[in-house]
C-alpha atoms as a PDB file:
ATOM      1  CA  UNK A   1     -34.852  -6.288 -50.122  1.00  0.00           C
ATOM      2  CA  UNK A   2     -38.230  -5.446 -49.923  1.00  0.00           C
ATOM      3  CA  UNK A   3     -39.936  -3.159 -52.831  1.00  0.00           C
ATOM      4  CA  UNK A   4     -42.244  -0.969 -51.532  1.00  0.00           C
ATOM      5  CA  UNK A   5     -44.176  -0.069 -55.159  1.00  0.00           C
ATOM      6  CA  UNK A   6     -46.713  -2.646 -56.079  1.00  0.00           C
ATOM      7  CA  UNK A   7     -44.586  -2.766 -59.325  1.00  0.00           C
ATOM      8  CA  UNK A   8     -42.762  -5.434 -58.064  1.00  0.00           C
ATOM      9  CA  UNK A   9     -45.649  -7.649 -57.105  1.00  0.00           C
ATOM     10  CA  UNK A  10     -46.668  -9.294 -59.671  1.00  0.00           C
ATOM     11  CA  UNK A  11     -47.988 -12.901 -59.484  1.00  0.00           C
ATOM     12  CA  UNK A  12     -48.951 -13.446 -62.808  1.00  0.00           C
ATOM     13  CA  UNK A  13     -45.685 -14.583 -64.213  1.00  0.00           C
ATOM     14  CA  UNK A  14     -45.502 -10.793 -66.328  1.00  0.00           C
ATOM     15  CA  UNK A  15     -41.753  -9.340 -66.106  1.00  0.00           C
ATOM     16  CA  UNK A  16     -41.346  -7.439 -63.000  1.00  0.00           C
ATOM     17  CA  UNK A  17     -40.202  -4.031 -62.843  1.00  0.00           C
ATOM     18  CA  UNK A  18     -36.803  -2.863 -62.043  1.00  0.00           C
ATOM     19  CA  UNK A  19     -35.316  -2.979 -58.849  1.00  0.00           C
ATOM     20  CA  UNK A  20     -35.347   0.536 -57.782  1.00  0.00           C
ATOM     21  CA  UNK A  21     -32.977   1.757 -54.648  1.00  0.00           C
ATOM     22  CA  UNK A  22     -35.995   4.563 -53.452  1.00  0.00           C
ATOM     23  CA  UNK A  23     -38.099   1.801 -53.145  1.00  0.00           C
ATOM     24  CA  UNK A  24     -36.562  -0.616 -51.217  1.00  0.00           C
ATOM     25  CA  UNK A  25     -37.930  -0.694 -47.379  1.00  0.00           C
ATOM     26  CA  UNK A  26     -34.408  -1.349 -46.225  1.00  0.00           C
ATOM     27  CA  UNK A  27     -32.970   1.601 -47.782  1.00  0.00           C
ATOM     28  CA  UNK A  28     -35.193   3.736 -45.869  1.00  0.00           C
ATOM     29  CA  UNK A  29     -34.340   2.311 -42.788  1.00  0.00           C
ATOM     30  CA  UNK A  30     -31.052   2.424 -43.386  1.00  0.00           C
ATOM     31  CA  UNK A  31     -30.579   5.576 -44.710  1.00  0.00           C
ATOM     32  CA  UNK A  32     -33.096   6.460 -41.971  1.00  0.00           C
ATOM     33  CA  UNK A  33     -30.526   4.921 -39.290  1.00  0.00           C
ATOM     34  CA  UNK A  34     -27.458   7.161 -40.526  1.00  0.00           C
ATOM     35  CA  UNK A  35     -29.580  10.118 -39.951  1.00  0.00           C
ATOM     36  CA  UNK A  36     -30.637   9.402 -36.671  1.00  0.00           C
ATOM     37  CA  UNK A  37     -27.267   8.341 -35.806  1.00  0.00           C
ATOM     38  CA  UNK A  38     -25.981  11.948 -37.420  1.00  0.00           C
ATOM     39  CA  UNK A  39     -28.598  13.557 -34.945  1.00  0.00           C
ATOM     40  CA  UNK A  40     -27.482  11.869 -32.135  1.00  0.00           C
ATOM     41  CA  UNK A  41     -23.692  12.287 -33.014  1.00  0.00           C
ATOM     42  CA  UNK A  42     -23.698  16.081 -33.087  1.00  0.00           C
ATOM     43  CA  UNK A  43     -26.120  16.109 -29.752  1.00  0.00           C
ATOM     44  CA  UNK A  44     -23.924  13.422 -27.956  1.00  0.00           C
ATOM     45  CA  UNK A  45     -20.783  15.321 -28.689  1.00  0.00           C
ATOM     46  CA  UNK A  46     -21.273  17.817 -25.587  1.00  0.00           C
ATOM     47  CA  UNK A  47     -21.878  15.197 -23.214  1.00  0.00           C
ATOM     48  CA  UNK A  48     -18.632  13.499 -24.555  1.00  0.00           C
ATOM     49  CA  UNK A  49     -20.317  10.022 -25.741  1.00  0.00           C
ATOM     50  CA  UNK A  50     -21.108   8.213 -28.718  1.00  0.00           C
ATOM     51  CA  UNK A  51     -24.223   6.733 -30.351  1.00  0.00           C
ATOM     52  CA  UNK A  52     -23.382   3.243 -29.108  1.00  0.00           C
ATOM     53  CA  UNK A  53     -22.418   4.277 -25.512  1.00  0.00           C
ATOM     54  CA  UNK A  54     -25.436   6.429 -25.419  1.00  0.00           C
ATOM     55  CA  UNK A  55     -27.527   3.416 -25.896  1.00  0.00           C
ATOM     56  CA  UNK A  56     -25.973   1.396 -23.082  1.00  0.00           C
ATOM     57  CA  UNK A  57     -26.216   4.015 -20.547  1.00  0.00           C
ATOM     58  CA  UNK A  58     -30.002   4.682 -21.385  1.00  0.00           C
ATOM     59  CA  UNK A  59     -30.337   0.603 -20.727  1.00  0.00           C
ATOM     60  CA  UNK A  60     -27.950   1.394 -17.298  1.00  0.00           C
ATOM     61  CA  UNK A  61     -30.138   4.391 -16.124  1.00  0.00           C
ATOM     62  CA  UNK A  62     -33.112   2.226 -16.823  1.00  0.00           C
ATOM     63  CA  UNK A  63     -31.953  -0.701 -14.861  1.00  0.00           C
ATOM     64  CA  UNK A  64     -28.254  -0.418 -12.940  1.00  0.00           C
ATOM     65  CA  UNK A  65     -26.042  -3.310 -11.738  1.00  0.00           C
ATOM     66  CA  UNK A  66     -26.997  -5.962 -14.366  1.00  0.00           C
ATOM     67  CA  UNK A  67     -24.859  -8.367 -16.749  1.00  0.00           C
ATOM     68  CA  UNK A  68     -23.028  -7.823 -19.881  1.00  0.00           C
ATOM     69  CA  UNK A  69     -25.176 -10.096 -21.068  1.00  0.00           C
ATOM     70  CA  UNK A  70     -28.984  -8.914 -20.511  1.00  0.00           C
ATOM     71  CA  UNK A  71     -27.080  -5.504 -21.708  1.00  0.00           C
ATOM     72  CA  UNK A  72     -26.113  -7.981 -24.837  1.00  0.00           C
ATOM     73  CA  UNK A  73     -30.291  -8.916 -25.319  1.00  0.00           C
ATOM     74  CA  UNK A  74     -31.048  -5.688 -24.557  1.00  0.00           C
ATOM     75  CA  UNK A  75     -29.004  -3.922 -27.605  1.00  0.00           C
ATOM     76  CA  UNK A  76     -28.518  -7.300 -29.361  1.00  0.00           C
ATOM     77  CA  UNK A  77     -25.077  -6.982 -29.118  1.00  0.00           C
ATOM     78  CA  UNK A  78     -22.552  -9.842 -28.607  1.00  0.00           C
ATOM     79  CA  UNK A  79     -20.061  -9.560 -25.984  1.00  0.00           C
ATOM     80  CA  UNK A  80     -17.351  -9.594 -28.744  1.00  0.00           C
ATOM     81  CA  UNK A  81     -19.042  -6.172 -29.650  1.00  0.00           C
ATOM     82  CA  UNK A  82     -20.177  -5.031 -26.218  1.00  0.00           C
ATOM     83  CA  UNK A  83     -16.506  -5.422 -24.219  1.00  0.00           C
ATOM     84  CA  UNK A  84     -14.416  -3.197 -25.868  1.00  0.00           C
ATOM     85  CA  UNK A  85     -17.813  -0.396 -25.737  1.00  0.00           C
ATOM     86  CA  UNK A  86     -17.859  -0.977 -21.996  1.00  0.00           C
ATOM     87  CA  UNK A  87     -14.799  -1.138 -21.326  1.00  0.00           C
ATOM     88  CA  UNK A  88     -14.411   2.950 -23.345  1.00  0.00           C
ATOM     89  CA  UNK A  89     -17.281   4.030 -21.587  1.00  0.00           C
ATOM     90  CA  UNK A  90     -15.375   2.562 -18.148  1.00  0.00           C
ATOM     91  CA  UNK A  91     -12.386   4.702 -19.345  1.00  0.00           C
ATOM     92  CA  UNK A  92     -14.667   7.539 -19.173  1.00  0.00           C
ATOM     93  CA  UNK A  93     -15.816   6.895 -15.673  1.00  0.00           C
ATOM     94  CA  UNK A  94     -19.247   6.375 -16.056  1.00  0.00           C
ATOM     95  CA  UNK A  95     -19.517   2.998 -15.150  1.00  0.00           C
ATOM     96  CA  UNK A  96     -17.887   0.184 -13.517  1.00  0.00           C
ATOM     97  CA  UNK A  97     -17.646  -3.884 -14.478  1.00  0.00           C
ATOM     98  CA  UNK A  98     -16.927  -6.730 -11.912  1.00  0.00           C
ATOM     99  CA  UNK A  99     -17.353 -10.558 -11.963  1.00  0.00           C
ATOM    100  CA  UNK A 100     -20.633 -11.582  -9.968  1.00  0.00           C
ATOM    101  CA  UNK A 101     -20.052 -13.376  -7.008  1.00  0.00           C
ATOM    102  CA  UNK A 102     -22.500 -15.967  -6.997  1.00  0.00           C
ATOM    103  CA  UNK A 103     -21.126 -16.453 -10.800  1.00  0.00           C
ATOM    104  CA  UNK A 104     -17.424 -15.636 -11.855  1.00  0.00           C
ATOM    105  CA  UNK A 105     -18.493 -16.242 -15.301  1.00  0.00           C
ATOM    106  CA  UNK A 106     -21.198 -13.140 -14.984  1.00  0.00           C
ATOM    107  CA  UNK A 107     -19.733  -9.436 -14.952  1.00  0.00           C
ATOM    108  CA  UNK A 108     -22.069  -7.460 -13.960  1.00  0.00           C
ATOM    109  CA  UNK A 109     -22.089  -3.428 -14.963  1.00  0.00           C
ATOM    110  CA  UNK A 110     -22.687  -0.281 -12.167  1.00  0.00           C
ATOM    111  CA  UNK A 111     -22.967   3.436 -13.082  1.00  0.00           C
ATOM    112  CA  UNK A 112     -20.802   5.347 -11.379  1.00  0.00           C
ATOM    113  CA  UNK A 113     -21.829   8.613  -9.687  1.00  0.00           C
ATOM    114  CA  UNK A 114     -20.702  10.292 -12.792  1.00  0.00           C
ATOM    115  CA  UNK A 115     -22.765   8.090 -15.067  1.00  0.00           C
ATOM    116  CA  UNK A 116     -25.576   9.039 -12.916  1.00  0.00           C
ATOM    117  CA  UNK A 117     -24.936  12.607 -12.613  1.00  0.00           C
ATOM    118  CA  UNK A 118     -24.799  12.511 -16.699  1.00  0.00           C
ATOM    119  CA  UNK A 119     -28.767  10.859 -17.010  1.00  0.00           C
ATOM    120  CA  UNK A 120     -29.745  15.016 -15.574  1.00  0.00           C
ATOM    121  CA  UNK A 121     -27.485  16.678 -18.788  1.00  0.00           C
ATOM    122  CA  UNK A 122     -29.671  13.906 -21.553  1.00  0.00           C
ATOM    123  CA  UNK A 123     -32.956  16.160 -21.772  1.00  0.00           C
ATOM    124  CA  UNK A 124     -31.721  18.659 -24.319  1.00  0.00           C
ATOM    125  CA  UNK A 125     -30.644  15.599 -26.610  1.00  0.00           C
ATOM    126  CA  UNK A 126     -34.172  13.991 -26.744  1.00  0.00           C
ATOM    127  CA  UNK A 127     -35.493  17.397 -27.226  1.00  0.00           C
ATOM    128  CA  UNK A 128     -33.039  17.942 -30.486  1.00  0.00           C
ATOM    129  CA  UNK A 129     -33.990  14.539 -31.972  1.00  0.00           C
ATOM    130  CA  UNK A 130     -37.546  15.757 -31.427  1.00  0.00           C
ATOM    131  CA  UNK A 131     -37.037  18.881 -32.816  1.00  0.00           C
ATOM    132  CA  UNK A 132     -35.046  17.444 -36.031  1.00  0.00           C
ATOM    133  CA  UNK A 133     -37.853  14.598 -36.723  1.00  0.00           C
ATOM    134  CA  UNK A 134     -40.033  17.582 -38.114  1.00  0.00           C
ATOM    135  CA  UNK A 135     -43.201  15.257 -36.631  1.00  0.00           C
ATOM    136  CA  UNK A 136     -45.393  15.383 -33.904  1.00  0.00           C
ATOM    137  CA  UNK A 137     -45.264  13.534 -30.439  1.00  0.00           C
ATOM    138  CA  UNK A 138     -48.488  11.098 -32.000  1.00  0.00           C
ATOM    139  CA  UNK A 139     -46.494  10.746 -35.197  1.00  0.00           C
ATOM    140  CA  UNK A 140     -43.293   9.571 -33.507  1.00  0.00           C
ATOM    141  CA  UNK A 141     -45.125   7.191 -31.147  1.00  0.00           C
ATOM    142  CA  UNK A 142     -46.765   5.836 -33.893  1.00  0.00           C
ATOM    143  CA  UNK A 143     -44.015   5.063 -36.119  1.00  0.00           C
ATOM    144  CA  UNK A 144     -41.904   3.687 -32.801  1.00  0.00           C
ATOM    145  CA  UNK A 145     -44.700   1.220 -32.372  1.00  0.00           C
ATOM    146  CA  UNK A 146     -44.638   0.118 -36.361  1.00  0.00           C
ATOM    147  CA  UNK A 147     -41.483  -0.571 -36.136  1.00  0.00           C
ATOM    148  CA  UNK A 148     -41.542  -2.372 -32.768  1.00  0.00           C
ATOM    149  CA  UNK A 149     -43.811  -4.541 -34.721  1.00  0.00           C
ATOM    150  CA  UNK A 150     -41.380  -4.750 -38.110  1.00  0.00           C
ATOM    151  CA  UNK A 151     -38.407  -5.850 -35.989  1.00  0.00           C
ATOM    152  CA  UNK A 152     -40.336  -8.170 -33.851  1.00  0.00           C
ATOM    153  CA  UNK A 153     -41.600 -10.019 -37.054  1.00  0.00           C
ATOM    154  CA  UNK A 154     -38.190 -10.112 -38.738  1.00  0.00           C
ATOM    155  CA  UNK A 155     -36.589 -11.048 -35.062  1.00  0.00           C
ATOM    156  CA  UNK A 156     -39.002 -14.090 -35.458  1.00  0.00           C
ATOM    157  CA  UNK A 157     -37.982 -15.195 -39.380  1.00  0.00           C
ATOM    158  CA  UNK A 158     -34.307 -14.210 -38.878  1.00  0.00           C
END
């Protein structure tokens, strides 16, 4: 855990202060998290997905007919994790999975016409995140981009 008070960082040897849950970084991200996710869940419910399969159809309707695996990097998600997602969101026929031909060992993921069709019906969800953030556009970019940078520095002392 990271404090965020400068009560904590003290490098003169002097007792530190307590550990205090509000001022942890990682509590605010992920308490932060769970209230996105909340968002999302009560938006999502309409179009009949989840958080999770939300996120792998926005890497889909970026990018259709690739492998479990860049969709893996892309979420960093294992397949252990990823398989049983696909394989719901399948269910729901939005998508379909089928070995590569130049590689069996490669499945690689399609939308469906459905899981097309469903990218038009996603505009009122982005708009109710929005809305429930309380910021501005600037303020949202700006924070996106901070924490581009927080994950790509933890990415590279994980």
């Amino acid at each position: 855990m990271l404090p965020m008070s400068n009560t904590r960082a003290n490098v003169s040897g002097k007792p530190k202060a307590p550990l205090l849950l509000g001022d942890q970084l990682c509590f605010a991200l992920y308490s932060t998290s769970l209230a996105m996710t909340k968002i999302y869940r009560k938006l999502l419910r309409e179009l009949g997905l989840t958080y999770p399969q939300y996120l792998v159809m926005l890497v889909l309707w970026e990018r259709d007919g690739i492998s479990v695996s860049e969709i893996g990097e892309r979420l960093y998600l294992n397949s252990a994790t990823l398989t049983p997602l696909l394989k719901r969101i399948e269910a729901l026929g939005l998508l379909n999975r089928r070995r590569d031909h130049k590689d069996e060992r490669q499945v690689i993921v399609n939308l469906s016409r459905a899981g097309r069709e469903l990218r038009q019906k996603t505009g009122e969800v982005q708009d109710g995140v929005f809305h429930a953030s309380g910021c501005t556009v600037a303020g949202l970019v700006a924070i996106k981009h901070q924490l581009d940078q927080l994950r790509s520095h933890l990415m590279e002392n994980a």
